[in-house]
C-alpha atoms as a PDB file:
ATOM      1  CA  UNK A   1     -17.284   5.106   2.601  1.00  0.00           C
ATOM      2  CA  UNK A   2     -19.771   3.278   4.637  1.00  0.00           C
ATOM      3  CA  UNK A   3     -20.803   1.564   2.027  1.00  0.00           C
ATOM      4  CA  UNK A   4     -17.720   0.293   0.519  1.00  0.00           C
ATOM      5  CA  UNK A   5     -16.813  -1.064   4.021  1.00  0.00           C
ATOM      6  CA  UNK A   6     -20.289  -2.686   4.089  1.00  0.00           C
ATOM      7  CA  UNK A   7     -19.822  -4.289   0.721  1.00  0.00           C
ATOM      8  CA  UNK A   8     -16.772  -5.569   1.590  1.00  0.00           C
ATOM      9  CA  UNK A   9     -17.468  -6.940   4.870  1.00  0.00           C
ATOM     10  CA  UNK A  10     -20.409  -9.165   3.329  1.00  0.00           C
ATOM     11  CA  UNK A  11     -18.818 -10.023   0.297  1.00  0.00           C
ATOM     12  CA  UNK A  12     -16.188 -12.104   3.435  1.00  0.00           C
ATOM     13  CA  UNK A  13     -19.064 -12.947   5.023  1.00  0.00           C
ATOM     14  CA  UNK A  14     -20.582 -14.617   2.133  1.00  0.00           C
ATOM     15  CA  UNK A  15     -17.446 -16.070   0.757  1.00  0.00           C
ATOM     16  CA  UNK A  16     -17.298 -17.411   4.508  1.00  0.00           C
ATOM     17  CA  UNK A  17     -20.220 -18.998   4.686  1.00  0.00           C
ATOM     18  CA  UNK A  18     -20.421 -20.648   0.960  1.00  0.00           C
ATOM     19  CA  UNK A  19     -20.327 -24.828   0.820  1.00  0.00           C
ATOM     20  CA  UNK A  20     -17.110 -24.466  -0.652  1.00  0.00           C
ATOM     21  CA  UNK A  21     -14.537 -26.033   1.885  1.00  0.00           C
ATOM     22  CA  UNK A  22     -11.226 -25.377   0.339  1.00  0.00           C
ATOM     23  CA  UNK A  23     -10.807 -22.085   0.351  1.00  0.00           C
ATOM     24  CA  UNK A  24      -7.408 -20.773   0.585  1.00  0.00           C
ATOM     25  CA  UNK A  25      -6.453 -17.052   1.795  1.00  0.00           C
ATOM     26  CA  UNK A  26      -3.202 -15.481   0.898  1.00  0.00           C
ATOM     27  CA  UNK A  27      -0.939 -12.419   1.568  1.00  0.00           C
ATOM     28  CA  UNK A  28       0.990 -10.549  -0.648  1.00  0.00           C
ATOM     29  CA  UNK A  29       3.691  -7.733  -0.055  1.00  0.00           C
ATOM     30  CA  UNK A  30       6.627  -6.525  -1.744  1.00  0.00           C
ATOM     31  CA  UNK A  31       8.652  -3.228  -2.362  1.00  0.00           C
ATOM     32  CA  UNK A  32       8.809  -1.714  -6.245  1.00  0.00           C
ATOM     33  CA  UNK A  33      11.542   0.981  -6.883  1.00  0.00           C
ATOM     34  CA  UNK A  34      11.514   3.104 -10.362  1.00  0.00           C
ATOM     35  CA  UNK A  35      13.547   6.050 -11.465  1.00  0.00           C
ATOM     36  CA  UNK A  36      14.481   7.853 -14.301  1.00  0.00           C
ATOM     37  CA  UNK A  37      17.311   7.003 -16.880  1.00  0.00           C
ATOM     38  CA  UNK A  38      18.538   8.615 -19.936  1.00  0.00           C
ATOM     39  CA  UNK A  39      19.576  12.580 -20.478  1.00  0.00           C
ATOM     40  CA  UNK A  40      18.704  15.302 -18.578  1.00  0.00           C
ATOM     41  CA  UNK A  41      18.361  13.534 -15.360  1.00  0.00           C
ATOM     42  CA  UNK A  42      20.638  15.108 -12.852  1.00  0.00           C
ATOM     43  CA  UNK A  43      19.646  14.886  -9.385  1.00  0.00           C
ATOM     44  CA  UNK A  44      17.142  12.129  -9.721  1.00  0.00           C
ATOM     45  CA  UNK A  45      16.459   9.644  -6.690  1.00  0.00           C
ATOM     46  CA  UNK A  46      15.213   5.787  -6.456  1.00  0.00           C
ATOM     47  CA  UNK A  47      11.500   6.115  -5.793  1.00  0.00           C
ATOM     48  CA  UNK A  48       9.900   3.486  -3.352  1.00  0.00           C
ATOM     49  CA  UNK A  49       6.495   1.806  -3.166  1.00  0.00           C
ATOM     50  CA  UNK A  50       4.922  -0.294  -0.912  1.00  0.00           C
ATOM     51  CA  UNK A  51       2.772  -3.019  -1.858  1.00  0.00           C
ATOM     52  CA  UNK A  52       0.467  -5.144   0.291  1.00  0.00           C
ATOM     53  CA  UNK A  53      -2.702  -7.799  -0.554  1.00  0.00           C
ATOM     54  CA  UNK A  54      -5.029 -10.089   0.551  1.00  0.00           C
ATOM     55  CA  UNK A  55      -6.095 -12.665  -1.707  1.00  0.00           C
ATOM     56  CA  UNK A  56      -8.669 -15.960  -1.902  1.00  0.00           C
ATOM     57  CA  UNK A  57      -8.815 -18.506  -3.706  1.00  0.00           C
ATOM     58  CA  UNK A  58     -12.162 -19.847  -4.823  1.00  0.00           C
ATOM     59  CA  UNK A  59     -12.567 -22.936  -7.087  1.00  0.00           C
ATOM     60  CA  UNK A  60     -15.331 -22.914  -9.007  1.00  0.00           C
ATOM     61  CA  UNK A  61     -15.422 -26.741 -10.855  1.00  0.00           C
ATOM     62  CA  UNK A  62     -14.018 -29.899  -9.857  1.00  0.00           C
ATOM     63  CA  UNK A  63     -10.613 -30.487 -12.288  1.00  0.00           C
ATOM     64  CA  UNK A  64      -9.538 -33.257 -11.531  1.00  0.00           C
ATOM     65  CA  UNK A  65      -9.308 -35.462 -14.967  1.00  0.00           C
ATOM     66  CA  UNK A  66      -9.153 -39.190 -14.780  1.00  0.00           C
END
């Protein structure tokens, strides 16, 4: 577990540091409900997950076409 958090927290601080000055962070949540249809289902409730992320965006080439 130490490890993971170590590897995470320098993969940031490397992505921090890079000569790349348009980086752009984003978050993502939302809520996803399933359940089950068809026969046979009687007493079957909505289920409800959770969903949060962090994202970055990196670019790795200039696009711009003249």
């Amino acid at each position: 577990m130490k490890k993971l958090a170590f590897f995470i927290l320098l993969s940031l601080v490397t992505l921090g540091v890079s000569a790349q000055s348009n980086l752009k962070w984003n978050v993502n949540a939302g809520i996803g409900m399933s359940n089950w249809y068809g026969d046979d289902t009687d007493g079957t409730d909505a289920k409800f997950a959770y969903k949060v992320g962090i994202g970055l965006e990196v670019p790795f080439a200039n696009t711009n076409i003249t």
